[in-house]
PDB file of N, CA and C in Angstrom:
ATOM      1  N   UNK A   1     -14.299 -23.406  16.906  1.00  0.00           N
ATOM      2  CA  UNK A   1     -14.477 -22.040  16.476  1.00  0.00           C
ATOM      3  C   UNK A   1     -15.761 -21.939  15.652  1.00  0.00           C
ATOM      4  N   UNK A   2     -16.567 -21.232  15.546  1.00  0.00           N
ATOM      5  CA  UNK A   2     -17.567 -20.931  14.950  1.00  0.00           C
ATOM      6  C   UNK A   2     -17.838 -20.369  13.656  1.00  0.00           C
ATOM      7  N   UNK A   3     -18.455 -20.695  12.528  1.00  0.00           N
ATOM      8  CA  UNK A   3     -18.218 -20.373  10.953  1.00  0.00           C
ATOM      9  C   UNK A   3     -19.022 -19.170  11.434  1.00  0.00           C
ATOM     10  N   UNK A   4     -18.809 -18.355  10.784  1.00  0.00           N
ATOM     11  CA  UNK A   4     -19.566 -16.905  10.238  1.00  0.00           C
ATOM     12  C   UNK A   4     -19.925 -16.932   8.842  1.00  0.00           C
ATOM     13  N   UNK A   5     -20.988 -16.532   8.689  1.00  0.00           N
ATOM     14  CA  UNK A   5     -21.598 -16.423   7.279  1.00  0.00           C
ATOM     15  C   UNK A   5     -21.483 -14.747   6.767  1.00  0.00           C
ATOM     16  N   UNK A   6     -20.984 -14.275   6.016  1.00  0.00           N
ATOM     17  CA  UNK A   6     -20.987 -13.189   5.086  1.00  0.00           C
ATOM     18  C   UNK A   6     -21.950 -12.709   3.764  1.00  0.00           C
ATOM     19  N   UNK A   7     -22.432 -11.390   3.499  1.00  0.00           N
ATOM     20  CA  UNK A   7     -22.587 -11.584   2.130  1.00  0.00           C
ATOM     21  C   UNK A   7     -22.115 -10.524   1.546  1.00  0.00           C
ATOM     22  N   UNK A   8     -21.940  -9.694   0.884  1.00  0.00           N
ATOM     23  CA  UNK A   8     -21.506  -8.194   0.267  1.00  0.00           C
ATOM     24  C   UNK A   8     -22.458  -7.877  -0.164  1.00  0.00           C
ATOM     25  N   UNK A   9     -22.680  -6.913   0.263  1.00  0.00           N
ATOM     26  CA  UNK A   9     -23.913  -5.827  -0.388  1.00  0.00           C
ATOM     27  C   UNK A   9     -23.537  -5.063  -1.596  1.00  0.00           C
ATOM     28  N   UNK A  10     -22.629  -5.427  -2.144  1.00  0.00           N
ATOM     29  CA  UNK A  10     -22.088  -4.778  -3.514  1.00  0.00           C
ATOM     30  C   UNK A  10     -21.885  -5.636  -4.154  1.00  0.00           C
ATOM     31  N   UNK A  11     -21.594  -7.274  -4.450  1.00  0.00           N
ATOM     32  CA  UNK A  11     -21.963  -8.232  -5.484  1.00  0.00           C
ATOM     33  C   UNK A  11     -22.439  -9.029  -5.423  1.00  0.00           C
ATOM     34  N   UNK A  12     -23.361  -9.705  -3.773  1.00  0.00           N
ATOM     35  CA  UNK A  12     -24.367 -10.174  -3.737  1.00  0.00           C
ATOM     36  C   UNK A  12     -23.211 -11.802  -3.077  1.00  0.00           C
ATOM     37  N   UNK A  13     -22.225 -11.825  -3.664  1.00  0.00           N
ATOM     38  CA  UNK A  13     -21.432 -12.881  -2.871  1.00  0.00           C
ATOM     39  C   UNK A  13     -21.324 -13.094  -1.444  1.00  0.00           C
ATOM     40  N   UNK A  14     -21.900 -14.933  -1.533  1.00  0.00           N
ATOM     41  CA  UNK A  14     -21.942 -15.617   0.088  1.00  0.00           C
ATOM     42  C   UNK A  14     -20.721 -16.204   0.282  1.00  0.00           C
ATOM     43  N   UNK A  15     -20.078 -16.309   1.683  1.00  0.00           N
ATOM     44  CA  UNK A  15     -19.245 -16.812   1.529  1.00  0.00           C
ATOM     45  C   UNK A  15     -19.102 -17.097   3.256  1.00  0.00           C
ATOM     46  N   UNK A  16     -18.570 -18.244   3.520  1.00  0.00           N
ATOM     47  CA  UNK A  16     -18.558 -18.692   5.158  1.00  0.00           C
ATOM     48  C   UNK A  16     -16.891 -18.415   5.601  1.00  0.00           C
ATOM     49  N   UNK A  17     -17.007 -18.356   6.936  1.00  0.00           N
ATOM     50  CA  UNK A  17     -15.732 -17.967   7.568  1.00  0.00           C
ATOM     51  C   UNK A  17     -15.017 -18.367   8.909  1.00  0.00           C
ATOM     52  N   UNK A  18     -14.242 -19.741   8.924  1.00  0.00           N
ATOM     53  CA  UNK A  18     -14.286 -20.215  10.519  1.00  0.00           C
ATOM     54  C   UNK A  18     -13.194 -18.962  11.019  1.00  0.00           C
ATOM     55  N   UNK A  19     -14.097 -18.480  12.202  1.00  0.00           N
ATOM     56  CA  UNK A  19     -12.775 -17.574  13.113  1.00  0.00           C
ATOM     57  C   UNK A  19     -13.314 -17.574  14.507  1.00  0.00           C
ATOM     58  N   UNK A  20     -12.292 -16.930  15.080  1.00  0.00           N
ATOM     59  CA  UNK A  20     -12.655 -16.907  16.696  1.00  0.00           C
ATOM     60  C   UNK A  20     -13.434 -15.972  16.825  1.00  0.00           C
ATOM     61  N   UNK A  21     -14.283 -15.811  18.035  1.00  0.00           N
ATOM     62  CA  UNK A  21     -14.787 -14.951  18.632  1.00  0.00           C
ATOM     63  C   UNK A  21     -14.459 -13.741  18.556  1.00  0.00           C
ATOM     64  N   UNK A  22     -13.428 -13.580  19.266  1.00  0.00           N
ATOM     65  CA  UNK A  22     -12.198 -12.882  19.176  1.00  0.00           C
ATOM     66  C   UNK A  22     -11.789 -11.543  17.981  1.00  0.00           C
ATOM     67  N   UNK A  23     -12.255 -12.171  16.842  1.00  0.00           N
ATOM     68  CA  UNK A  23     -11.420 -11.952  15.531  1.00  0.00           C
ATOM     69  C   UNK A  23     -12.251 -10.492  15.291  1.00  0.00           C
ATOM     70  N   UNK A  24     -11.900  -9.946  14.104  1.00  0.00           N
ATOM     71  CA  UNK A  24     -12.399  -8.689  13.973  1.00  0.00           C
ATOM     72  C   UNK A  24     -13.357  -9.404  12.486  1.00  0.00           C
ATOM     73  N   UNK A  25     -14.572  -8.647  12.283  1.00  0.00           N
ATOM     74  CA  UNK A  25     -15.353  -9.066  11.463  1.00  0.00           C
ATOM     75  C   UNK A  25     -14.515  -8.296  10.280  1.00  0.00           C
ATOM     76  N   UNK A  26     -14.996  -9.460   9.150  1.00  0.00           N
ATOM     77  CA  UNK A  26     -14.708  -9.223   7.478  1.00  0.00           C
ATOM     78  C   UNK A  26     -15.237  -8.205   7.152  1.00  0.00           C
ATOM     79  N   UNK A  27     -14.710  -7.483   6.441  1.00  0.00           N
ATOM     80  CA  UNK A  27     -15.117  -6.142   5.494  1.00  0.00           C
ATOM     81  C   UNK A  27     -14.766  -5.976   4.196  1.00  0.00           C
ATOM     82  N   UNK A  28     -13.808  -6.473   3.374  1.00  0.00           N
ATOM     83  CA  UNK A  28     -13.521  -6.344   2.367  1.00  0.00           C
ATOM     84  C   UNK A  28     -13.776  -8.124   1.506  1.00  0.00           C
ATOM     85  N   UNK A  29     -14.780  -7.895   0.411  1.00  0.00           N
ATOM     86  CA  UNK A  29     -15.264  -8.741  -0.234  1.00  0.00           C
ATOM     87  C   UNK A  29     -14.115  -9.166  -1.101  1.00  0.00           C
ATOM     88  N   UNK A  30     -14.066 -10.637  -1.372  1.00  0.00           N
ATOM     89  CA  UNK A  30     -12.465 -11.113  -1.835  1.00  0.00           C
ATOM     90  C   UNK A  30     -12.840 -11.231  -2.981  1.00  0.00           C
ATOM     91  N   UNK A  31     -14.229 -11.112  -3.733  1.00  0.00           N
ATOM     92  CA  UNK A  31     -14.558 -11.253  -5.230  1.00  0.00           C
ATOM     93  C   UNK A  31     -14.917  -9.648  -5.985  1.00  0.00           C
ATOM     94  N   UNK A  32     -15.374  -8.761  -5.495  1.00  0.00           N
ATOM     95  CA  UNK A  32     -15.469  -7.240  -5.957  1.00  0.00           C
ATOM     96  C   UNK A  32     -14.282  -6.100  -5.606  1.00  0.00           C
ATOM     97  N   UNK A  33     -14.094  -6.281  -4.239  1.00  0.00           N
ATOM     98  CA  UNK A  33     -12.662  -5.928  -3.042  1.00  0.00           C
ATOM     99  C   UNK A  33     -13.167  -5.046  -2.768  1.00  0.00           C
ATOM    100  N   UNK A  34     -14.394  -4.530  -2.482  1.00  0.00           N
ATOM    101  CA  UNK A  34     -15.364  -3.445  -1.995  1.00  0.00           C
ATOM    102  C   UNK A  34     -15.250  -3.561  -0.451  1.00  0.00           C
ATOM    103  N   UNK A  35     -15.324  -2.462  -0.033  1.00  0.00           N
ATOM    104  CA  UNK A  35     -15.383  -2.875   1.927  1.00  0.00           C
ATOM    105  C   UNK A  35     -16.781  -2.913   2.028  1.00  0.00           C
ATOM    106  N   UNK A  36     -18.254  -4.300   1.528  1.00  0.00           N
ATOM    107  CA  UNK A  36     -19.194  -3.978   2.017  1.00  0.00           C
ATOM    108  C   UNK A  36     -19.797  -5.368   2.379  1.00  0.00           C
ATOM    109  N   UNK A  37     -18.427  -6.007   3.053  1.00  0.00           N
ATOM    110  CA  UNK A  37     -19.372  -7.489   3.669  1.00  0.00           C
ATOM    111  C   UNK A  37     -20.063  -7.153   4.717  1.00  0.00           C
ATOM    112  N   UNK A  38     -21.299  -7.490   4.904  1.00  0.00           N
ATOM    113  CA  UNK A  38     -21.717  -7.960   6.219  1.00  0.00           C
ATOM    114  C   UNK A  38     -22.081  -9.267   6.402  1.00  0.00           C
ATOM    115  N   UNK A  39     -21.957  -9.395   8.380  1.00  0.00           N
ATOM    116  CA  UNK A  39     -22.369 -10.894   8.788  1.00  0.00           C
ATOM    117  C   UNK A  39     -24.197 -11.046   8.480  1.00  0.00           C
ATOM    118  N   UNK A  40     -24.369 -12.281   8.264  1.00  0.00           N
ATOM    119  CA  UNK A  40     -25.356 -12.853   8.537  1.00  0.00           C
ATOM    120  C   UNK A  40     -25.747 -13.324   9.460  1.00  0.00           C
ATOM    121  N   UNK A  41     -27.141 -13.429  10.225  1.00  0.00           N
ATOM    122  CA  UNK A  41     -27.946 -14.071  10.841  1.00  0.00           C
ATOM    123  C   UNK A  41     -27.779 -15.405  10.304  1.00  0.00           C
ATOM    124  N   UNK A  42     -27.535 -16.265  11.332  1.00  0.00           N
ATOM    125  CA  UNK A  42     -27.429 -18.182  10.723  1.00  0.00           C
ATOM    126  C   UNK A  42     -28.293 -18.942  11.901  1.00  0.00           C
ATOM    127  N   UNK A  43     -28.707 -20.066  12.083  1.00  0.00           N
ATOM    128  CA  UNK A  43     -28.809 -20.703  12.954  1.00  0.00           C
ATOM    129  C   UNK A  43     -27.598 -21.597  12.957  1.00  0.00           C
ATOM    130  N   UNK A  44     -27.464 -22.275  14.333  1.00  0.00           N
ATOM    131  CA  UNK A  44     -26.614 -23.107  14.927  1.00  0.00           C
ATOM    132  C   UNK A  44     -26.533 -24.130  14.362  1.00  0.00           C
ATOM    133  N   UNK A  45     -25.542 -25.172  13.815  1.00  0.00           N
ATOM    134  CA  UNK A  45     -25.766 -26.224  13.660  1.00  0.00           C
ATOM    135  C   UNK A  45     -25.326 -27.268  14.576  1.00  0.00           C
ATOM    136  N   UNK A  46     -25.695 -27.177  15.924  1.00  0.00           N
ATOM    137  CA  UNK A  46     -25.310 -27.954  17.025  1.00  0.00           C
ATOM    138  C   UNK A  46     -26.915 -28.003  18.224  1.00  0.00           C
ATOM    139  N   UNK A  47     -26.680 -29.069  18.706  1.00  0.00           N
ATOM    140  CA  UNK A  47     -27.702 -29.083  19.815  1.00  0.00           C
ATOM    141  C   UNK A  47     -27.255 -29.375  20.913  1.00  0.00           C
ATOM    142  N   UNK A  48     -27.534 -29.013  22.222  1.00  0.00           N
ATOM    143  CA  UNK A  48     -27.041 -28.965  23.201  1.00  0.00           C
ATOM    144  C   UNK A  48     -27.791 -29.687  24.613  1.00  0.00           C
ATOM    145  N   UNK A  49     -27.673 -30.869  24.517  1.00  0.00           N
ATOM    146  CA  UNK A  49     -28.414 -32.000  25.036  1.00  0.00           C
ATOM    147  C   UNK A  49     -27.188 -33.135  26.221  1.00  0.00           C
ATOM    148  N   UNK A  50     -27.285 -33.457  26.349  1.00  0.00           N
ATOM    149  CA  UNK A  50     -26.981 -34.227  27.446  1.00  0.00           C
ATOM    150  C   UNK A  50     -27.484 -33.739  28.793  1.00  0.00           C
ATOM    151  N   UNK A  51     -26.610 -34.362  30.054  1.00  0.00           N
ATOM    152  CA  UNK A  51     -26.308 -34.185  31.440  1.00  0.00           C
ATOM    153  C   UNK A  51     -25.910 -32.400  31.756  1.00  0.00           C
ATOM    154  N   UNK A  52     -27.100 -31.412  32.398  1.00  0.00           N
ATOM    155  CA  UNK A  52     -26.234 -30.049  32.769  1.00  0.00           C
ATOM    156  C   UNK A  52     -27.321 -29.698  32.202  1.00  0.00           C
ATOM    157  N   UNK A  53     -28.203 -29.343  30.610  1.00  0.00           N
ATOM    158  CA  UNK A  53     -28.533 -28.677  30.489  1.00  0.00           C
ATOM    159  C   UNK A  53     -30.055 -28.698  30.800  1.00  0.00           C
ATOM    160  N   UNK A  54     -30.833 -27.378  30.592  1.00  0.00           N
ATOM    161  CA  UNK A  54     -32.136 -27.834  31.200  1.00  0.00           C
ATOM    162  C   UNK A  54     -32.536 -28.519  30.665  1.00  0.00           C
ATOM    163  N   UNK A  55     -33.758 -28.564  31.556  1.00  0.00           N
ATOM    164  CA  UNK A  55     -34.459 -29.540  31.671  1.00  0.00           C
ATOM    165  C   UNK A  55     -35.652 -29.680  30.431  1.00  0.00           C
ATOM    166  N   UNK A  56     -36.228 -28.838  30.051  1.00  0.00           N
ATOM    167  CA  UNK A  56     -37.117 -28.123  29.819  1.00  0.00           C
ATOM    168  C   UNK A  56     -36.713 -28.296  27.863  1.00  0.00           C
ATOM    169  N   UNK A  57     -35.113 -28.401  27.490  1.00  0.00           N
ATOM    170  CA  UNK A  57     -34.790 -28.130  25.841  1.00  0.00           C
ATOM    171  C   UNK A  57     -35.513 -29.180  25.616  1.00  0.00           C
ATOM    172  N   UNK A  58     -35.710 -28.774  23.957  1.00  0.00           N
ATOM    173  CA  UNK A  58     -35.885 -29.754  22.880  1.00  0.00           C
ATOM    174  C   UNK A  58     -36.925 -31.059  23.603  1.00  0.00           C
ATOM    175  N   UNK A  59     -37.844 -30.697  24.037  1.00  0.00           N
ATOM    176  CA  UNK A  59     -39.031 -31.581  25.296  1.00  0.00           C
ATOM    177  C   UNK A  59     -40.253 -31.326  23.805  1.00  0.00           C
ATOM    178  N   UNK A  60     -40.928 -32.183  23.899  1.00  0.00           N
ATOM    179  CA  UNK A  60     -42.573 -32.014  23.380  1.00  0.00           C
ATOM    180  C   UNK A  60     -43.048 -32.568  24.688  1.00  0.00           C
ATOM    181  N   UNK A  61     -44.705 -31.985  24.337  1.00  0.00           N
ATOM    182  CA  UNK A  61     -45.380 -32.609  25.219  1.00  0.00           C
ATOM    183  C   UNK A  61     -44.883 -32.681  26.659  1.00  0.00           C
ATOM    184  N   UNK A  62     -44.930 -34.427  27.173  1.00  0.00           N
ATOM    185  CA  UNK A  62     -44.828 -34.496  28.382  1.00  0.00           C
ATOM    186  C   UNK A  62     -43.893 -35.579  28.405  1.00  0.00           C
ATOM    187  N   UNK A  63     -42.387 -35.182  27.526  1.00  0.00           N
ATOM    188  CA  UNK A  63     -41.458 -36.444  27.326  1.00  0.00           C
ATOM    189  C   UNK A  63     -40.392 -36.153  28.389  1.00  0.00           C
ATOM    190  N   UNK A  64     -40.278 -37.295  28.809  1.00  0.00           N
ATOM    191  CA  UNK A  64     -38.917 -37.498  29.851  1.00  0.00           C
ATOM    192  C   UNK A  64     -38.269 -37.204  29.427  1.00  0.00           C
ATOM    193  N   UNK A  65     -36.514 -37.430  29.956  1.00  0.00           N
ATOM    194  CA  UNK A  65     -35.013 -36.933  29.330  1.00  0.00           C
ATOM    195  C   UNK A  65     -34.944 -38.543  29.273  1.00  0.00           C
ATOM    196  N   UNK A  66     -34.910 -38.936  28.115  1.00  0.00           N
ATOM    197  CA  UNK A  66     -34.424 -40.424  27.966  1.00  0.00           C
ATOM    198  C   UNK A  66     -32.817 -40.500  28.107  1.00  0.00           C
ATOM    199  N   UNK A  67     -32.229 -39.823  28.116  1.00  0.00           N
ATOM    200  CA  UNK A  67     -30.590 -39.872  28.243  1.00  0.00           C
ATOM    201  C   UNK A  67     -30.056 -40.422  29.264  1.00  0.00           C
ATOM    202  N   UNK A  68     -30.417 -40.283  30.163  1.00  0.00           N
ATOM    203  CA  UNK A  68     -30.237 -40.758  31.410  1.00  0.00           C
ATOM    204  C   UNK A  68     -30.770 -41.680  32.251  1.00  0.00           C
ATOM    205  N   UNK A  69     -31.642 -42.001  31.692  1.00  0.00           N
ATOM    206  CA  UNK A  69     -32.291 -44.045  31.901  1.00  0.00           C
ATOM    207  C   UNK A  69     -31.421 -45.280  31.469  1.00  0.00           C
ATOM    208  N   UNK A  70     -29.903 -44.446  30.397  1.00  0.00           N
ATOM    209  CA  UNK A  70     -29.060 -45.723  30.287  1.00  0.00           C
ATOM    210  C   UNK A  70     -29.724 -46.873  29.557  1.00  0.00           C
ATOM    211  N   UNK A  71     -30.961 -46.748  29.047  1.00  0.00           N
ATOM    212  CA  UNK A  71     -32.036 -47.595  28.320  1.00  0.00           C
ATOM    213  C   UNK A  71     -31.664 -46.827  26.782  1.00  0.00           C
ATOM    214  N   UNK A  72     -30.927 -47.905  25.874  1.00  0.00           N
ATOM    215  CA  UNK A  72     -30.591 -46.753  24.543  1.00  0.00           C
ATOM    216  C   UNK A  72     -31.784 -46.979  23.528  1.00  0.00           C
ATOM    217  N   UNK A  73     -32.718 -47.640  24.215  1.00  0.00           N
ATOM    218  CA  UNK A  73     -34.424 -47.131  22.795  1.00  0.00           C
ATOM    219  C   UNK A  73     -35.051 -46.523  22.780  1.00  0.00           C
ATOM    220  N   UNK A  74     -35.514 -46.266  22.615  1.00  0.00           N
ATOM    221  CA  UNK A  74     -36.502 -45.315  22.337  1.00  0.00           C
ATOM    222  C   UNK A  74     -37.687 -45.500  22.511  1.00  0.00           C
ATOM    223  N   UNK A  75     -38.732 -44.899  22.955  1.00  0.00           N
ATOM    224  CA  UNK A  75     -40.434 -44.875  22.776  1.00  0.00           C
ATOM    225  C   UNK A  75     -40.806 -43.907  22.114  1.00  0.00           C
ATOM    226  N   UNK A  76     -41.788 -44.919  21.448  1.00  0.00           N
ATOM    227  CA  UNK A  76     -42.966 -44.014  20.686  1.00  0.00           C
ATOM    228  C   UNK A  76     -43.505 -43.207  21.882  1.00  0.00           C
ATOM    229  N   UNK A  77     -43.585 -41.849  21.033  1.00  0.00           N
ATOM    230  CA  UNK A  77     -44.380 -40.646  22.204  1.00  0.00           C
ATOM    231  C   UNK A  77     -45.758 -41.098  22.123  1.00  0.00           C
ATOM    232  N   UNK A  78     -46.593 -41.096  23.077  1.00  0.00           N
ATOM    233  CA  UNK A  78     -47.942 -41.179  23.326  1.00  0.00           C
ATOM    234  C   UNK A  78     -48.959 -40.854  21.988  1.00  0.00           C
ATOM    235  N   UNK A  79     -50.084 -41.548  21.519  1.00  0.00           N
ATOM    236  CA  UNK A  79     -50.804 -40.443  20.383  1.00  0.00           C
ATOM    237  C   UNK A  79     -51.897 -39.654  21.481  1.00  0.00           C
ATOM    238  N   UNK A  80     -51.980 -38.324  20.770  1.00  0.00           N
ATOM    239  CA  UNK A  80     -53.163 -37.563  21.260  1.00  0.00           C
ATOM    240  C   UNK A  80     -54.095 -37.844  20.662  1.00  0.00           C
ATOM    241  N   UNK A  81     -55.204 -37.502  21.688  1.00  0.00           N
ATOM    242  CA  UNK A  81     -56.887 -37.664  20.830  1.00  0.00           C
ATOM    243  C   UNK A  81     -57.330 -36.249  20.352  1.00  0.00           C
ATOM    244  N   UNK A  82     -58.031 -36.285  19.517  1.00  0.00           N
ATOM    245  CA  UNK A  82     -58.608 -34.710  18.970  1.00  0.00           C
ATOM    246  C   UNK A  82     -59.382 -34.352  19.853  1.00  0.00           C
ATOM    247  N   UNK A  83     -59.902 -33.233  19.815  1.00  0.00           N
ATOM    248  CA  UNK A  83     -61.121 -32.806  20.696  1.00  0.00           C
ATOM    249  C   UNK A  83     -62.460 -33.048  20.754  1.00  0.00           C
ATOM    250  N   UNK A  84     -62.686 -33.554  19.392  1.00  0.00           N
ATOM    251  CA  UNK A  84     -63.887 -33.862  19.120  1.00  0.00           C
ATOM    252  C   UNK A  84     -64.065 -35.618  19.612  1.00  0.00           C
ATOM    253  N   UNK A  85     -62.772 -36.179  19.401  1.00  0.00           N
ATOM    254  CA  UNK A  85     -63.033 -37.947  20.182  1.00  0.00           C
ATOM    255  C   UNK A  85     -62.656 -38.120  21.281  1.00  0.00           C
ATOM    256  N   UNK A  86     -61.755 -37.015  22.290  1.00  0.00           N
ATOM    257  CA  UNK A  86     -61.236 -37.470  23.353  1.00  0.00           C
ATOM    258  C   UNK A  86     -63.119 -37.038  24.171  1.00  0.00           C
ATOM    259  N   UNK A  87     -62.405 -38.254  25.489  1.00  0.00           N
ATOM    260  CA  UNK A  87     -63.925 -37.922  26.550  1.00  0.00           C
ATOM    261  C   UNK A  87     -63.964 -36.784  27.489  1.00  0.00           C
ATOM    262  N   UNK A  88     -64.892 -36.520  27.945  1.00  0.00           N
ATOM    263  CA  UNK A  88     -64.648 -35.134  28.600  1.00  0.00           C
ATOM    264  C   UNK A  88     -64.256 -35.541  29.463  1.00  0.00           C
ATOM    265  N   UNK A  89     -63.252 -34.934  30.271  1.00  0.00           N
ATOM    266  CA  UNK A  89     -62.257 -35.100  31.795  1.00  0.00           C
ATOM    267  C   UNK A  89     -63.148 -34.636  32.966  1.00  0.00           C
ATOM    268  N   UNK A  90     -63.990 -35.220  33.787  1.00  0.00           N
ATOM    269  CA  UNK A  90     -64.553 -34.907  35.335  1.00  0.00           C
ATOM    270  C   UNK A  90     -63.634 -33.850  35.616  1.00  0.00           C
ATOM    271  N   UNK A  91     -63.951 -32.518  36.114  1.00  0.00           N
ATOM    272  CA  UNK A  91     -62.629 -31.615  36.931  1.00  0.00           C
ATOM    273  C   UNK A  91     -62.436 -32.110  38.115  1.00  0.00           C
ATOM    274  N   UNK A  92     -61.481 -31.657  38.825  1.00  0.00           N
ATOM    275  CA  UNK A  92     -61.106 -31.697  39.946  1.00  0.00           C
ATOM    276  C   UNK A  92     -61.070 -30.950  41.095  1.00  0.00           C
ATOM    277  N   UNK A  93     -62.224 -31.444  42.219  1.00  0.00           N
ATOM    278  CA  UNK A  93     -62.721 -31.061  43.028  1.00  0.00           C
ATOM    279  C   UNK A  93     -61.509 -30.552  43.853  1.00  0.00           C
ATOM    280  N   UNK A  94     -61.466 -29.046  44.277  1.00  0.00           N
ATOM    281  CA  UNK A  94     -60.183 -28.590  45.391  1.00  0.00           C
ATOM    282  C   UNK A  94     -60.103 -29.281  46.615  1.00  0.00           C
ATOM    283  N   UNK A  95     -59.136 -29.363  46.882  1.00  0.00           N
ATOM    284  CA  UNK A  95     -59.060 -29.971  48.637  1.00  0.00           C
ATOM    285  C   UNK A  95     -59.294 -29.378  49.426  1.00  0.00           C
ATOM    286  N   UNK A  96     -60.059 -29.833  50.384  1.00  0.00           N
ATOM    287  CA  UNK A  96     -60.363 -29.047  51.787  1.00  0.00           C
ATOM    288  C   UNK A  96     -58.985 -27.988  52.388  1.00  0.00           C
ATOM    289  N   UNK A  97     -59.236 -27.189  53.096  1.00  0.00           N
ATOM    290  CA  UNK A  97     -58.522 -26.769  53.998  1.00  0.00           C
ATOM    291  C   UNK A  97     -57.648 -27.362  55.263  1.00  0.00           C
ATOM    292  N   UNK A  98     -56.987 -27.591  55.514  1.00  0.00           N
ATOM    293  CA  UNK A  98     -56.429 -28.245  56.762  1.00  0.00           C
ATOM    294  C   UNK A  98     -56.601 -27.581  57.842  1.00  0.00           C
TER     295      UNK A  98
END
């Protein structure tokens, strides 16, 4: 079930709340007894990583999904060069037409 965060706009009291989805949101503050809780904006405290999800989460750069190599270490990610020390890259000439 998911905590909900609260605060009352009439005594400034935070206060968290595990309930279902389901449930009807809090309104009456249990420290003033004013009807003026509202929910908060929270972030998640979960990440959602394994097998299923894209491909694309929680990626820098140009990192594989190490999860699934069954290899449990880790690599150091690559270092980048700055712009001013990396060498300039030749472009790449288009391919002919077939």
């Amino acid at each position: 079930m998911p905590i909900y965060e609260y605060r009352c706009e009439n005594c400034g009291e935070a206060l968290e709340k595990i309930q279902k989805i389901s449930d009807p949101l809090l309104i009456d503050c249990p420290i003033c007894g004013q009807p003026t809780l509202k929910k908060q904006l929270s972030a998640a405290g979960f990440r959602l990583k394994g097998g299923g999800w894209y491909e694309t989460d929680f990626k820098k750069n140009n990192q594989k999904n190490l999860h699934d190599s069954g290899d449990k270490t880790a690599t150091a990610p690559a270092k980048t060069e700055s712009a001013s020390t990396a060498p300039a890259a030749a472009p790449t000439p288009p391919k002919p037409a077939a």
